[in-house]
PDB file of N, CA and C in Angstrom:
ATOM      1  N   UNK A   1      71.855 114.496 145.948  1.00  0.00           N
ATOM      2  CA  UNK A   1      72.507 113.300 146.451  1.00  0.00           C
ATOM      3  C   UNK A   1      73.937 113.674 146.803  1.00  0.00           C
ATOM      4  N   UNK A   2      74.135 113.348 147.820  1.00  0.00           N
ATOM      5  CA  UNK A   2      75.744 113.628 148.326  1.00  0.00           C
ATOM      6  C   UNK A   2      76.776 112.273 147.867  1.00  0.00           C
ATOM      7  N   UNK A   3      77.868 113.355 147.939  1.00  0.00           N
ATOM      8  CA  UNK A   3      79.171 111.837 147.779  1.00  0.00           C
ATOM      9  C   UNK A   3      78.577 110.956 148.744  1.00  0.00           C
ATOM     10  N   UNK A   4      78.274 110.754 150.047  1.00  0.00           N
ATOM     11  CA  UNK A   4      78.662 109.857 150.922  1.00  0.00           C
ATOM     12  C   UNK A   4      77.028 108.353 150.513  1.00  0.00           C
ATOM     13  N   UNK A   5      76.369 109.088 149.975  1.00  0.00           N
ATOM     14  CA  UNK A   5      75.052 108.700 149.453  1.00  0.00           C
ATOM     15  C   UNK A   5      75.052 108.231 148.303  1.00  0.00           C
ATOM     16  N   UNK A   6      75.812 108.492 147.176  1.00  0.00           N
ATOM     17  CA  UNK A   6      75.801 107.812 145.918  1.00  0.00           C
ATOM     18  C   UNK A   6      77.115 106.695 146.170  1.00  0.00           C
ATOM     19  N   UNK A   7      78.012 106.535 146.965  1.00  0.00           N
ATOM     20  CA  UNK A   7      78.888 105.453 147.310  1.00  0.00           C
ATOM     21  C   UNK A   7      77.985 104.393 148.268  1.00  0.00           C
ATOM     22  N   UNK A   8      77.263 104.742 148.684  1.00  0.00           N
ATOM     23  CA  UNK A   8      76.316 103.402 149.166  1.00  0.00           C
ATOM     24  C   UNK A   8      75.316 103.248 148.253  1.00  0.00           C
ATOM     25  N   UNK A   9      74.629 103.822 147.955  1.00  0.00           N
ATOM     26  CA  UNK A   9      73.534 103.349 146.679  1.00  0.00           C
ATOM     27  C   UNK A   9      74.458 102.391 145.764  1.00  0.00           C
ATOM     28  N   UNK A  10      75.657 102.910 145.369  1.00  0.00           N
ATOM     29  CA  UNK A  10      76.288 101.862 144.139  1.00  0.00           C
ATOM     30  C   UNK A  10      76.989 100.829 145.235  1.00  0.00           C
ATOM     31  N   UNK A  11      77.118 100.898 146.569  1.00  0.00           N
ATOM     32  CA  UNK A  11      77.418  99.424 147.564  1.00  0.00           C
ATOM     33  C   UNK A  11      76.654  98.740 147.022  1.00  0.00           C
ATOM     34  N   UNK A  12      75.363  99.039 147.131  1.00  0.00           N
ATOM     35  CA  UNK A  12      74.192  98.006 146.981  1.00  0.00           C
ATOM     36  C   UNK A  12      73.419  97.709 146.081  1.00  0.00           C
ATOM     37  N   UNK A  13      74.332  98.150 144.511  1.00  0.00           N
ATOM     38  CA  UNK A  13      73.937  98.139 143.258  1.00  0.00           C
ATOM     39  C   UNK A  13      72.649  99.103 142.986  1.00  0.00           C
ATOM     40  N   UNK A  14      72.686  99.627 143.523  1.00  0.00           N
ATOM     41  CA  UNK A  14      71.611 100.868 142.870  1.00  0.00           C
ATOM     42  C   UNK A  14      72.348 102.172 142.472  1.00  0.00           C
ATOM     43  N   UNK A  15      71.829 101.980 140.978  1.00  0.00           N
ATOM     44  CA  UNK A  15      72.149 103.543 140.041  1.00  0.00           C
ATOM     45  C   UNK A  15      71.827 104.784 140.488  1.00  0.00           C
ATOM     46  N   UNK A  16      72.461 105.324 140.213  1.00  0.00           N
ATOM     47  CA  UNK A  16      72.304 107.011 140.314  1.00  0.00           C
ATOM     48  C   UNK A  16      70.930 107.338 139.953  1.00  0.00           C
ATOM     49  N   UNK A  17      70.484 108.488 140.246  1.00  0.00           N
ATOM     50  CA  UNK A  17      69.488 109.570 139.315  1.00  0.00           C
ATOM     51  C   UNK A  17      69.210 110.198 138.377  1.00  0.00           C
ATOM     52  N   UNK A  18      69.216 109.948 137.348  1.00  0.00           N
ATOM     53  CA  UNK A  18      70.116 111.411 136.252  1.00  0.00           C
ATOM     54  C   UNK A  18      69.172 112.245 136.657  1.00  0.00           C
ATOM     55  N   UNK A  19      69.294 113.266 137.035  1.00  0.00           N
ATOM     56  CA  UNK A  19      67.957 114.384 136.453  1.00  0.00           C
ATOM     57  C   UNK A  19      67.412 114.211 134.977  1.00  0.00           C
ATOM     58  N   UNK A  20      65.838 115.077 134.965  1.00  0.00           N
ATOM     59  CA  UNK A  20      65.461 115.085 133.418  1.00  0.00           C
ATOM     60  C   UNK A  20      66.379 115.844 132.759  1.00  0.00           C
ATOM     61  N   UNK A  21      66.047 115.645 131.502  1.00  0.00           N
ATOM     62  CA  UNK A  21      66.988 116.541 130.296  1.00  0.00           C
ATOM     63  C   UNK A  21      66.070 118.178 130.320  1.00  0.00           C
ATOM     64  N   UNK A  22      66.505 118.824 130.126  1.00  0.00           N
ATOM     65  CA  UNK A  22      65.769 120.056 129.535  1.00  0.00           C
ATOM     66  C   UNK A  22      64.826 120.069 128.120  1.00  0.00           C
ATOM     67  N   UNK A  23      64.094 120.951 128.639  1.00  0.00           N
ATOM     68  CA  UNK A  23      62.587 120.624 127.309  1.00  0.00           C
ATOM     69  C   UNK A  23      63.554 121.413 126.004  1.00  0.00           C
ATOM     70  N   UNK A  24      63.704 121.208 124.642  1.00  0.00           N
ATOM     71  CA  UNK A  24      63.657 121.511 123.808  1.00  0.00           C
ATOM     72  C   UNK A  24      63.366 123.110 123.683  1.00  0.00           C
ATOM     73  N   UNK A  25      64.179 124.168 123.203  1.00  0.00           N
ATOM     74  CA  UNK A  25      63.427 125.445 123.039  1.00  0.00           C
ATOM     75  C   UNK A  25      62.173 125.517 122.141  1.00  0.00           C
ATOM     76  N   UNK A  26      61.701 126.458 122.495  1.00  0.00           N
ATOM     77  CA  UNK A  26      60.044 126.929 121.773  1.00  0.00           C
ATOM     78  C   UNK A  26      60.389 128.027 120.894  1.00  0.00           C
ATOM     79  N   UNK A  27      59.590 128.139 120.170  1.00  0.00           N
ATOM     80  CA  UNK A  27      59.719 129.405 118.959  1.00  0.00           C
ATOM     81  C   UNK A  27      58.390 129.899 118.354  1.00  0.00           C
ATOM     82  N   UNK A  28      58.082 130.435 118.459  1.00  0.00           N
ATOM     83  CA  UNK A  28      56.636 131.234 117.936  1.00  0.00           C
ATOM     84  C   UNK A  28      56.601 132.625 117.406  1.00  0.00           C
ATOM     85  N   UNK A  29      56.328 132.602 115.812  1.00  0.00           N
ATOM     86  CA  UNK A  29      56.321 133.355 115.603  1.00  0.00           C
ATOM     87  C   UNK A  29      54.939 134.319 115.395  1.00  0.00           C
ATOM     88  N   UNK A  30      55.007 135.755 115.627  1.00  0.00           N
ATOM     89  CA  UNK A  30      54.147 136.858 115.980  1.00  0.00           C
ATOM     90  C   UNK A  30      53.645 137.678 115.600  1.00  0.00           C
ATOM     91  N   UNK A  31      52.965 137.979 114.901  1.00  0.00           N
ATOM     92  CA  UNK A  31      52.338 139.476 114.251  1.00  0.00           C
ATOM     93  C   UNK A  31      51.792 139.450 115.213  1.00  0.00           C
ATOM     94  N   UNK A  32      52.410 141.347 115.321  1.00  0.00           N
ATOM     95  CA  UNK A  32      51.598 142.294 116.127  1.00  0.00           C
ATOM     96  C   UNK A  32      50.598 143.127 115.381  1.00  0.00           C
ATOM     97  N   UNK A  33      50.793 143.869 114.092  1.00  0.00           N
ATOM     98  CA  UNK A  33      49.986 143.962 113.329  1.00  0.00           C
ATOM     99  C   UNK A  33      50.264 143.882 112.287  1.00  0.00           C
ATOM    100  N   UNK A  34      49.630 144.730 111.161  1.00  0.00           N
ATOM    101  CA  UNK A  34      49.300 144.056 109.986  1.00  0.00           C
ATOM    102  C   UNK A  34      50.633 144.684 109.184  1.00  0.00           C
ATOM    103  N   UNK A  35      51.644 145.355 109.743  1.00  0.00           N
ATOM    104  CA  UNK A  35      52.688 146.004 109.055  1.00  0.00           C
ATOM    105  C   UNK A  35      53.651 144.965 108.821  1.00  0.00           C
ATOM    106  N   UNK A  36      54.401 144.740 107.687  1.00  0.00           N
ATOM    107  CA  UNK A  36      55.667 143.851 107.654  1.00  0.00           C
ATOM    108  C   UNK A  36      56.863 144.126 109.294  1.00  0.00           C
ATOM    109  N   UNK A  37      56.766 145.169 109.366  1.00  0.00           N
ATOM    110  CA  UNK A  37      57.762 145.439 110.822  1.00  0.00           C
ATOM    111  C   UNK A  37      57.689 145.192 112.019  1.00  0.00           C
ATOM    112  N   UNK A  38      56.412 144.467 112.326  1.00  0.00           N
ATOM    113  CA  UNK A  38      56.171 144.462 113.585  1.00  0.00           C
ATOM    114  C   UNK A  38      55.551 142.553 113.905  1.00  0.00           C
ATOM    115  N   UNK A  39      56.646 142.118 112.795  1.00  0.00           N
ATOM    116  CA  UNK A  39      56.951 140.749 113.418  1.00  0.00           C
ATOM    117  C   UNK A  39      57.838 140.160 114.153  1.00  0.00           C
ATOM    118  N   UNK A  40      57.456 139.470 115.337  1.00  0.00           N
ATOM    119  CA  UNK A  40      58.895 139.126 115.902  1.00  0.00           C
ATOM    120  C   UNK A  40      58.818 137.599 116.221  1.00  0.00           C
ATOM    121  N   UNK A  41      59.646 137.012 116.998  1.00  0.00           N
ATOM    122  CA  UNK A  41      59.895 135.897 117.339  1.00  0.00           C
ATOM    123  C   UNK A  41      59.745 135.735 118.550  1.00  0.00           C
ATOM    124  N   UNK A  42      58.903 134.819 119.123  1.00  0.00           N
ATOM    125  CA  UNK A  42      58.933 135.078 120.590  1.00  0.00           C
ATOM    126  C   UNK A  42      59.441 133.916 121.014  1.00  0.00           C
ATOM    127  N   UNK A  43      59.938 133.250 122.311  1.00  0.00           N
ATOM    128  CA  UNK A  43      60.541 131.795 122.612  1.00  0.00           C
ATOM    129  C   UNK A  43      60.802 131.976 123.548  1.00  0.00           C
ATOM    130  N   UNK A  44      61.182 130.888 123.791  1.00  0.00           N
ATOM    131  CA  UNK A  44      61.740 130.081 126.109  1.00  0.00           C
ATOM    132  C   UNK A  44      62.771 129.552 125.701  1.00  0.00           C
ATOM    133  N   UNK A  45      64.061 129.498 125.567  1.00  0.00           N
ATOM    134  CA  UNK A  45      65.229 128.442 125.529  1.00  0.00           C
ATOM    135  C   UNK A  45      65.095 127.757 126.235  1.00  0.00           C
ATOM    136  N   UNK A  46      66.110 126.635 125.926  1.00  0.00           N
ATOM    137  CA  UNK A  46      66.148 125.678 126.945  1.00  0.00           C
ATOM    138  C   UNK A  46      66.753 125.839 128.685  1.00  0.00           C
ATOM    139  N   UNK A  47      67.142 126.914 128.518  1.00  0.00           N
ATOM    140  CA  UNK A  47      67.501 127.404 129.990  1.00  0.00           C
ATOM    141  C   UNK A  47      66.380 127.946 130.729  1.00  0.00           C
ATOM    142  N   UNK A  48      64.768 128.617 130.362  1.00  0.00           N
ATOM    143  CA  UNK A  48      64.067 128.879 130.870  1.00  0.00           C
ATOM    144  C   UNK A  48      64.208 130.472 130.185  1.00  0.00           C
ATOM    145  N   UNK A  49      65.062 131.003 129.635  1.00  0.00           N
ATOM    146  CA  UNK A  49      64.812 132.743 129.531  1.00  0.00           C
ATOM    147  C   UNK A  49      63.607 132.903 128.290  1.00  0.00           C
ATOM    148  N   UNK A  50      63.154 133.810 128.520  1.00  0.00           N
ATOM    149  CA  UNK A  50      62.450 134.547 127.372  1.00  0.00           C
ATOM    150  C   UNK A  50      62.971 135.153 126.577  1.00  0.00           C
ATOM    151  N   UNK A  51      62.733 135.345 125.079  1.00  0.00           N
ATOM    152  CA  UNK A  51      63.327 135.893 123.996  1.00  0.00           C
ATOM    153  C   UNK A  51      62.237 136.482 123.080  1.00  0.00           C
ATOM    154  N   UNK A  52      62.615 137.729 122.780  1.00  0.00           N
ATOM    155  CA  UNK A  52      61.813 138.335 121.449  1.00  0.00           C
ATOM    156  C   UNK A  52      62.756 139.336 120.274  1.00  0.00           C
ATOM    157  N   UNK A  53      62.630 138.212 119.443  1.00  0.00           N
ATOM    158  CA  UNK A  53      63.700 139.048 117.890  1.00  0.00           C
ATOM    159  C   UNK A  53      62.867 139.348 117.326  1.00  0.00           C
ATOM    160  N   UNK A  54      62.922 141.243 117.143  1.00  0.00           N
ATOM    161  CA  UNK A  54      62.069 141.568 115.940  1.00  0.00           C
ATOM    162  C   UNK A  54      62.824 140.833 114.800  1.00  0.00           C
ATOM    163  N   UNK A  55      61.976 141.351 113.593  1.00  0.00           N
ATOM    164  CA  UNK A  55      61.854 140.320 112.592  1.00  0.00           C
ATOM    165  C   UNK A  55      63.471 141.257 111.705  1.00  0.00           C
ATOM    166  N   UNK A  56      63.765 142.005 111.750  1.00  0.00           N
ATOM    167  CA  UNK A  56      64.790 142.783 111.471  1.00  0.00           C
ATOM    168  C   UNK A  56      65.777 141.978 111.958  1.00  0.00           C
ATOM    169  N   UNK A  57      66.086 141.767 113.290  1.00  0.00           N
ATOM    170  CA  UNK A  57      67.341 140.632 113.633  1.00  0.00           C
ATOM    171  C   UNK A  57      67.004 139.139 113.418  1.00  0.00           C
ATOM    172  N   UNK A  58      65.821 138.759 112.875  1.00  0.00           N
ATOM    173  CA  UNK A  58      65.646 137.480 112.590  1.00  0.00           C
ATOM    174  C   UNK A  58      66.154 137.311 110.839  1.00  0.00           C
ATOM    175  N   UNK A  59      67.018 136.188 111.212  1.00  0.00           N
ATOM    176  CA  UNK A  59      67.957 135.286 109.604  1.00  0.00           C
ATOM    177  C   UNK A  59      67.419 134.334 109.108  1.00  0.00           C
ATOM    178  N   UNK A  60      66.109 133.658 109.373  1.00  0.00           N
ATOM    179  CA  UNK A  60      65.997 131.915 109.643  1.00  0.00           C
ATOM    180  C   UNK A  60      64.784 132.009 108.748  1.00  0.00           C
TER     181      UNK A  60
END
């Protein structure tokens, strides 16, 4: 929506758009196998990136 477009929508009493909010991050955690070391964390933030913390940099 442009400036010149949201100053007439609110001429004529109509609200803006918000966009949606962003989904909540995901978190799943992973065994790869059966060793204590080879757990990690896998996830999507809320920005869309992918993430995997072995279990060594995981605090939580």
């Amino acid at each position: 929506m442009t400036d010149s477009d949201f100053f007439a929508a609110m001429a004529v009493g109509i609200p803006p758009i918000t966009p949606p909010a962003a989904p909540a991050p995901i978190w799943i955690g992973v065994d790869l196998a059966n060793g204590p070391d080879m757990h990690a964390e896998v996830g999507i933030a809320a920005d869309g990136t992918f993430h995997v913390i072995p279990q060594e940099q995981n605090h939580g």
